[in-house]
C-alpha atoms as a PDB file:
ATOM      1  CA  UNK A   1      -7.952  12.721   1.663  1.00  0.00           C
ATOM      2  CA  UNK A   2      -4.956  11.105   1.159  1.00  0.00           C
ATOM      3  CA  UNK A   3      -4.442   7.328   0.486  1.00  0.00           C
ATOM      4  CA  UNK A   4      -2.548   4.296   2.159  1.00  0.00           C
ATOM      5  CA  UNK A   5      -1.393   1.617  -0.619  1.00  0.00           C
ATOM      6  CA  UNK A   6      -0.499  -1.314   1.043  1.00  0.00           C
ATOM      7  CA  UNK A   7       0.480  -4.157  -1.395  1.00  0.00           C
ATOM      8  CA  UNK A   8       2.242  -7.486  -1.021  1.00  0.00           C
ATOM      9  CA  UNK A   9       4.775  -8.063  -4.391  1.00  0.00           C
ATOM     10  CA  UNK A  10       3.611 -12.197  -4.287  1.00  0.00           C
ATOM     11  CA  UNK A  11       0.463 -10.969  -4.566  1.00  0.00           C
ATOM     12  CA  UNK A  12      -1.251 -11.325  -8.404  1.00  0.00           C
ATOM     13  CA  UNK A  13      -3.989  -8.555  -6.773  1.00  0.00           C
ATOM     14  CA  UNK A  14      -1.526  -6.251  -5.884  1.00  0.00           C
ATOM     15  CA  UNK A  15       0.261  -6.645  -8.633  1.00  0.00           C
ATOM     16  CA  UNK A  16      -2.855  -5.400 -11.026  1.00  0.00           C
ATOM     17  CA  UNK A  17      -3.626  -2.702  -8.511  1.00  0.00           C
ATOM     18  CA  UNK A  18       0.209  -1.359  -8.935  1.00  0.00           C
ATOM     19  CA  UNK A  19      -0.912  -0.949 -12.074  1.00  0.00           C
ATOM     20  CA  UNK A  20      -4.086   0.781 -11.855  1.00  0.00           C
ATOM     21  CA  UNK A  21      -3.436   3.205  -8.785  1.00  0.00           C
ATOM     22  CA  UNK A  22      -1.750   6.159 -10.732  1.00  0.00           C
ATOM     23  CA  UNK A  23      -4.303   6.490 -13.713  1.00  0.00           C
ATOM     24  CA  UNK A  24      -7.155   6.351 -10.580  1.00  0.00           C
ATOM     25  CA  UNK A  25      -5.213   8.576  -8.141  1.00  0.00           C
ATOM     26  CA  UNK A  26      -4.775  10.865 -10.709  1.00  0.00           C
ATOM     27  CA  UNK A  27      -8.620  10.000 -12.273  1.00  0.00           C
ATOM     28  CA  UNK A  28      -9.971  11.278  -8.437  1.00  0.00           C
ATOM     29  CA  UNK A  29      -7.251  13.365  -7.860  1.00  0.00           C
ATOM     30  CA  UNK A  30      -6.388  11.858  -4.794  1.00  0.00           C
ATOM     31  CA  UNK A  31      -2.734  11.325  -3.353  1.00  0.00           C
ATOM     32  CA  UNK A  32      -1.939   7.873  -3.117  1.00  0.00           C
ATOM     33  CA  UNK A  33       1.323   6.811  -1.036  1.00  0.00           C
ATOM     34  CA  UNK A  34       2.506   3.597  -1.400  1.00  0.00           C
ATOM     35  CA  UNK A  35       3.635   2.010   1.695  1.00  0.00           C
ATOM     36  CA  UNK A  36       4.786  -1.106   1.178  1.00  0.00           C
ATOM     37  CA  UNK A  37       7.697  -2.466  -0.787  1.00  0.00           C
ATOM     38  CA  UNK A  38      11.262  -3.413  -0.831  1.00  0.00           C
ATOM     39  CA  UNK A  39      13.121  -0.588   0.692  1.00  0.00           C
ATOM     40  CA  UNK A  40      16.232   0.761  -1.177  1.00  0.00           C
ATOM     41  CA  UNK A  41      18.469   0.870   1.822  1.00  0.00           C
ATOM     42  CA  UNK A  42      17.967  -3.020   1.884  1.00  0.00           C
ATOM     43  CA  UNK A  43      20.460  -3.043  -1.254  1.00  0.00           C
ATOM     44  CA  UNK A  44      22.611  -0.935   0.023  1.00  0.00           C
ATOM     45  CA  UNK A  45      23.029  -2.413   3.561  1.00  0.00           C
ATOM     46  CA  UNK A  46      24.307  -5.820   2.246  1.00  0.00           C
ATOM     47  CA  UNK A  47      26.649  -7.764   5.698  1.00  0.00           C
ATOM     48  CA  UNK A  48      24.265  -5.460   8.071  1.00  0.00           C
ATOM     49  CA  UNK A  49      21.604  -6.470  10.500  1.00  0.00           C
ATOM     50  CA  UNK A  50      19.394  -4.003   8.178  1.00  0.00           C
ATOM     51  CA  UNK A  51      18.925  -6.583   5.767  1.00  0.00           C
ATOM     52  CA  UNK A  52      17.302  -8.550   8.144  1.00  0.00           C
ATOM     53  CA  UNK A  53      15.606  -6.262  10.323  1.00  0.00           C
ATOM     54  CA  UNK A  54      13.949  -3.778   7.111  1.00  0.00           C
ATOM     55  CA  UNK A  55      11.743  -7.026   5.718  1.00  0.00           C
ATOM     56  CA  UNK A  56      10.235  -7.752   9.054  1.00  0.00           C
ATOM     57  CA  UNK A  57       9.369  -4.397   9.647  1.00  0.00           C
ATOM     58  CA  UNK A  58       6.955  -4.304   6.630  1.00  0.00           C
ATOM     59  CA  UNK A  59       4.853  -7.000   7.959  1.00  0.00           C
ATOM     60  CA  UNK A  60       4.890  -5.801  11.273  1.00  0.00           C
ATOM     61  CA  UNK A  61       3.884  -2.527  10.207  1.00  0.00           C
ATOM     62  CA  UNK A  62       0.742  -3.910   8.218  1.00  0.00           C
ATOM     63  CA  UNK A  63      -0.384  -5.897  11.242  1.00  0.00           C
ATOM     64  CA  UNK A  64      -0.516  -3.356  13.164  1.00  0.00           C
ATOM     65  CA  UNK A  65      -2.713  -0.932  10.906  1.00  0.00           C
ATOM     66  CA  UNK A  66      -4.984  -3.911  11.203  1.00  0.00           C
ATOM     67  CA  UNK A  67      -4.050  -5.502   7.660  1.00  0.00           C
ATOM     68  CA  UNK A  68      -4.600  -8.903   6.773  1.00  0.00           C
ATOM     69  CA  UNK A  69      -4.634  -8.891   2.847  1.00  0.00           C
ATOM     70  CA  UNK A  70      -3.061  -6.921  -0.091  1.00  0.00           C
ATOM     71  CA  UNK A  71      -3.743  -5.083  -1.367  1.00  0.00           C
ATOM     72  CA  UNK A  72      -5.082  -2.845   1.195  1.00  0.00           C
ATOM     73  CA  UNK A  73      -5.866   0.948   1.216  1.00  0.00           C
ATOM     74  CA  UNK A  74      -6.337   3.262   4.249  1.00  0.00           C
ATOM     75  CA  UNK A  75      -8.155   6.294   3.814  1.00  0.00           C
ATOM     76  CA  UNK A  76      -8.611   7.547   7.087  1.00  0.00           C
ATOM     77  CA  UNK A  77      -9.568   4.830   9.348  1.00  0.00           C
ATOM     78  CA  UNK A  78     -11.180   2.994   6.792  1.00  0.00           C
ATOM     79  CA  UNK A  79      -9.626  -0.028   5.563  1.00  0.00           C
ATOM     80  CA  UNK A  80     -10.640  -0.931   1.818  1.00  0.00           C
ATOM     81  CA  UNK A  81      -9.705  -4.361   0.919  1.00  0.00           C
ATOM     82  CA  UNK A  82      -9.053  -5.673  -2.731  1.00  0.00           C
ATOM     83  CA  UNK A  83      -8.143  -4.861  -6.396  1.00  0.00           C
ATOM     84  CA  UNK A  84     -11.874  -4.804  -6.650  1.00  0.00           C
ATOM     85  CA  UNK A  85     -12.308  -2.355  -4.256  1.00  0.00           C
ATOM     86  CA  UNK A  86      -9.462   0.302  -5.999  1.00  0.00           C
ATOM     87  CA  UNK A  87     -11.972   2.758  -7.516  1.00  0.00           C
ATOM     88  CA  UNK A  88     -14.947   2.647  -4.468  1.00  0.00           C
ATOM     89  CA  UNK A  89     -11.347   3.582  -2.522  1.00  0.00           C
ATOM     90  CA  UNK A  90     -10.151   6.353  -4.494  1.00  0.00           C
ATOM     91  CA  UNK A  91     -14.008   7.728  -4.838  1.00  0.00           C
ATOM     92  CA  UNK A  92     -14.416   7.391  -0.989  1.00  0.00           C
ATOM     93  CA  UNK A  93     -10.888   9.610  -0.539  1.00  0.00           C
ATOM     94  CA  UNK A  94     -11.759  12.138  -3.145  1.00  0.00           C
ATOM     95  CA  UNK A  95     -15.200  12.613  -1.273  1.00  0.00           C
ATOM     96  CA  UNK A  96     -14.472  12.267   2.265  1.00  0.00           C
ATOM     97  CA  UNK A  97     -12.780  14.509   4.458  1.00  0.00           C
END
């Protein structure tokens, strides 16, 4: 089952998950999107409304999926909360269909 990775780049959690996911992706061999982050067109559309309008839709995007914290994983409709929670996540995706 594939994998949500929602992560917030103030956050110290996320930031330790970031570095985790791959080896426990690939550990469970589960596919793990990341789906949060700064997006590249944000460079590139310097003087636009883009850089204004790409940031906010990050957040929004989150909220909406129901997320409160980072980082956060979706597997399905489950939402897994928490650095802690990074291998219970990718063992839940690699067993659940």
């Amino acid at each position: 089952m594939k994998v949500e990775f929602w992560v917030e780049f103030a956050s110290t959690y996320s930031c330790l998950s970031v570095m985790r996911r791959t080896r426990e992706a690939l550990k469970w061999g589960v596919e793990c999107a990341a789906k949060a982050g700064l997006n590249p067109s944000v460079l590139t559309d310097a003087g636009t409304n883009n850089v204004k309008e790409t940031p906010r839709a990050v957040p929004n995007a989150a909220l909406k999926k129901g997320i409160f914290g980072a980082p956060t994983l979706i597997i399905g409709s489950e939402l897994i909360c928490g650095d802690a929670h990074l291998e219970d996540a990718m063992n839940w995706a690699a067993t659940h269909d």
